[in-house]
Protein backbone atom coordinates (compact mmCIF):
# COMPACT_ATOMS: atom_id res chain seq x y z
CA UNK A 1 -1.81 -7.75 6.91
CA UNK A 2 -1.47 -4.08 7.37
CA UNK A 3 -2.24 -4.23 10.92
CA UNK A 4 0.12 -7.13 11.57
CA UNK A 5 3.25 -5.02 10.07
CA UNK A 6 2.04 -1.92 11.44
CA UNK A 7 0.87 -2.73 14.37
CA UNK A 8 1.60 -5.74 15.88
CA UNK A 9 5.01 -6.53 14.67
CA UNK A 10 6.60 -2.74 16.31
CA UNK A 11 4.84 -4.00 19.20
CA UNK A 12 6.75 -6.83 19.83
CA UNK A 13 9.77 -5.29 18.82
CA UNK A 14 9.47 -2.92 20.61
CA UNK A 15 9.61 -5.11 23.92
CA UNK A 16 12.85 -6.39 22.79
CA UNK A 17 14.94 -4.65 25.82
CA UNK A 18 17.29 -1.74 24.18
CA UNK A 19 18.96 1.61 25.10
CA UNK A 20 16.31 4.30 24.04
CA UNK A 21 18.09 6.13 21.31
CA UNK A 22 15.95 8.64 20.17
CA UNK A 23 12.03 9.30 21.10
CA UNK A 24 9.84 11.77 20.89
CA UNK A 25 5.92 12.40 21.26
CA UNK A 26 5.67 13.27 17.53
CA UNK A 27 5.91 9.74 16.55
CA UNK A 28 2.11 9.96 18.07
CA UNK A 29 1.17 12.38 14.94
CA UNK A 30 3.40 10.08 12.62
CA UNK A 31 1.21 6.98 13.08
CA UNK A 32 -1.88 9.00 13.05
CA UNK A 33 -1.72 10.47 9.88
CA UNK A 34 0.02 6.81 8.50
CA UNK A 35 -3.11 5.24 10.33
CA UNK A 36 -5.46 8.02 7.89
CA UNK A 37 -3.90 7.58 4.81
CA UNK A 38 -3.71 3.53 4.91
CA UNK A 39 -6.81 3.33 6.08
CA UNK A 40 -8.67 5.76 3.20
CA UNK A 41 -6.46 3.94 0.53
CA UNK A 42 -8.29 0.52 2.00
CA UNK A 43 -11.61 1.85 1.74
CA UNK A 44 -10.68 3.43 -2.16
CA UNK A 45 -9.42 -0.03 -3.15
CA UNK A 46 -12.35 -1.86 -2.23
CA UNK A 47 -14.88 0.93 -3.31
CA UNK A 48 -13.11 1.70 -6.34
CA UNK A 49 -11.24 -1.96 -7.20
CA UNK A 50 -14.31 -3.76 -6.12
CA UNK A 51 -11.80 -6.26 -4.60
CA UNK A 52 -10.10 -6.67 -1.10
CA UNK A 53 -6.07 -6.71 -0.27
CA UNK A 54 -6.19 -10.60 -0.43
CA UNK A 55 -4.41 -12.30 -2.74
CA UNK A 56 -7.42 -14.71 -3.30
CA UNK A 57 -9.89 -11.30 -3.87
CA UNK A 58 -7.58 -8.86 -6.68
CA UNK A 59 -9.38 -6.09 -7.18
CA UNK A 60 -11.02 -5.79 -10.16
CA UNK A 61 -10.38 -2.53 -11.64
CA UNK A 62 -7.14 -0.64 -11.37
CA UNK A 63 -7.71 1.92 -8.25
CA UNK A 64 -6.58 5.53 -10.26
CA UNK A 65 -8.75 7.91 -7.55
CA UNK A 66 -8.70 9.33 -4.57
CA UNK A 67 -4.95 9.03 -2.93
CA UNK A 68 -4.09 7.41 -5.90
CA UNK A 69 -4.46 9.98 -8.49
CA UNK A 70 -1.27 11.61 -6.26
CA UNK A 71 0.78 8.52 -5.04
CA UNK A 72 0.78 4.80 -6.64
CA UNK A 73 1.12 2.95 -3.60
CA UNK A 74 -0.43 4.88 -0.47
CA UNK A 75 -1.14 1.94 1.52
CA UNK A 76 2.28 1.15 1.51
CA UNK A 77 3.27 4.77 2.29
CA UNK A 78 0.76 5.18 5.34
CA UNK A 79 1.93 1.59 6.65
CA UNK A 80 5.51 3.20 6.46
CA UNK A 81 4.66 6.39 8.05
CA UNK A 82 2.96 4.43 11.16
CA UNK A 83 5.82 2.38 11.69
CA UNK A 84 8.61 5.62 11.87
CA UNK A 85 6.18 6.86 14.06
CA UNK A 86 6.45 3.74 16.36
CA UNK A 87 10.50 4.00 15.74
CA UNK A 88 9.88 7.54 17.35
CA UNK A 89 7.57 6.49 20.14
CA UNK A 90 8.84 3.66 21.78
CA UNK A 91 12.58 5.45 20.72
CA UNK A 92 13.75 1.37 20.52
CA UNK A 93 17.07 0.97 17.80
CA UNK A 94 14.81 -2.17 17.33
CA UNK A 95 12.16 -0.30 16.08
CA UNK A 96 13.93 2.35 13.99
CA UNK A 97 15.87 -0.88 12.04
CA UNK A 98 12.40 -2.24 11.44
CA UNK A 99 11.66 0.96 10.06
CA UNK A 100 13.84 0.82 7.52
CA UNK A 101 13.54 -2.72 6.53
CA UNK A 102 9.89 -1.94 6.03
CA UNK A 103 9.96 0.30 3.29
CA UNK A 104 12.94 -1.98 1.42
CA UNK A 105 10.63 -4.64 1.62
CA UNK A 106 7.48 -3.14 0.10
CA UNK A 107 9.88 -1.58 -2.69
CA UNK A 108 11.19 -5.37 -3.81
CA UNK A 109 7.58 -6.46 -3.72
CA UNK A 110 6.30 -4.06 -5.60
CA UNK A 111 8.77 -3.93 -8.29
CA UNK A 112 9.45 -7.80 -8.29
CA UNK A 113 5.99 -8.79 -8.10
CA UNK A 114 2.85 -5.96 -8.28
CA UNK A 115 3.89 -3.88 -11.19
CA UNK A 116 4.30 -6.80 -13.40
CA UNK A 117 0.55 -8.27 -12.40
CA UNK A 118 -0.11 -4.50 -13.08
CA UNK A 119 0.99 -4.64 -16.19
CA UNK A 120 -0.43 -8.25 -16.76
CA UNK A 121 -3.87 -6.97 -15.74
CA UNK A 122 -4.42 -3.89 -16.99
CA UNK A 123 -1.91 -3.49 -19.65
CA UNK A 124 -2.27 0.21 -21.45
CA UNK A 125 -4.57 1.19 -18.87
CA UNK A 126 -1.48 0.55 -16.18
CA UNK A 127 1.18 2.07 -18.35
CA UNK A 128 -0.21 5.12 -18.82
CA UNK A 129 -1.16 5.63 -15.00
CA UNK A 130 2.89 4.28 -14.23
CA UNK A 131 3.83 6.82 -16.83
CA UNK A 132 2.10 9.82 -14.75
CA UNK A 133 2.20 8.83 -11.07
CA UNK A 134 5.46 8.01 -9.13
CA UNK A 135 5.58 4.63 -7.31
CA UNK A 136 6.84 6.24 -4.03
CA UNK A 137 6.99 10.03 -4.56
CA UNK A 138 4.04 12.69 -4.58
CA UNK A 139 2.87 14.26 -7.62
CA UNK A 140 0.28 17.56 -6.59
CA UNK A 141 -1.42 17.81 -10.01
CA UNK A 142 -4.27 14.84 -9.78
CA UNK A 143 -4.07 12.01 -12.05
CA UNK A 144 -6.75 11.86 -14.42
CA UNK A 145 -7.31 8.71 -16.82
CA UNK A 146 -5.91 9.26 -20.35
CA UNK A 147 -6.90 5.39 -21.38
CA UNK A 148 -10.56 3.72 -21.27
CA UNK A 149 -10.79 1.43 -18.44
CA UNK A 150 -9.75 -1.82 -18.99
CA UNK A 151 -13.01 -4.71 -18.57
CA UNK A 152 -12.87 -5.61 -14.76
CA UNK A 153 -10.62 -8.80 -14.17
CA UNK A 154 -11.84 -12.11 -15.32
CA UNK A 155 -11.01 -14.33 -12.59
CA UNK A 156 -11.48 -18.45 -12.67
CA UNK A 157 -14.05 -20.07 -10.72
CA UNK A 158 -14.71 -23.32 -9.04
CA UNK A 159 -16.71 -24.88 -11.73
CA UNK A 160 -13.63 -24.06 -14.37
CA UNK A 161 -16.09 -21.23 -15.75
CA UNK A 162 -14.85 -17.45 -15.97
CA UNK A 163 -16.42 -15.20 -13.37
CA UNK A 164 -18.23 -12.71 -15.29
CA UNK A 165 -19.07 -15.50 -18.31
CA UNK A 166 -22.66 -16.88 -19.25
């Protein structure tokens, strides 16, 4: 999904035919260092989470390390940084639009719909980590746990058993 948003979607738009309003070679460095930071938060989510970005594969522990002890949602930030940077590449009014629908959308979602599964899933464990990191901002002291990890997520299986269960 990343890659679609990121990627693919300013790509398109960005063939839309438009006066150039603004561009500049920076954009380059932009998506670069959005590209970095989305794609370390990736690999801490499944390392850490033990579970992928699909809906169908949660992870199973809440992710609290590496760009997370600074930031509660980096993948989100990095996805937004790459796309500004394509909004300053292709210099498309297109593209700078999408740019700022982008990070609208990911704040609904995530206060609509994550934070409450947050909460759902790993309850004081959650609260105390909401309570310490911003959702969107940058703290520079790292986060460090306060509240015993939570039992990894008990998730239903085929066979109407609990993974995890004897």
């Amino acid at each position: 999904m990343p890659a679609l948003v990121a990627g693919v979607f300013p790509w398109f738009i960005s063939r839309i035919p438009a006066v150039i309003i603004f561009r500049t070679d920076w954009g380059a460095a932009l998506m670069v260092f959005g590209t970095a930071i989305l794609l370390a938060s990736v690999v801490s989510f499944y390392r850490r989470g033990r579970g992928t970005l699909a809906p169908w594969d949660p992870p199973r522990h809440l992710v609290v390390q590496d760009l997370y002890r600074f930031n509660r949602n980096p993948m989100y930030v990095g996805v937004t940084w790459v796309v500004i940077g394509w909004a300053l590449c292709t210099g498309s009014p297109w593209n700078y639009g999408y740019a700022v629908l982008i990070p609208l959308i990911f704040h609904l979602r995530v206060v609509i719909y994550e934070e409450k599964q947050m909460e759902r899933l790993f309850g004081r464990e959650w609260a105390a980590y909401r309570n310490a990191i911003p959702r969107w901002g940058f703290v520079f002291r790292a986060y460090t746990p306060t509240v015993e990890q939570s039992p990894p997520n008990v998730r239903e299986t085929r066979g109407g058993s609990r993974a995890g269960e004897a």
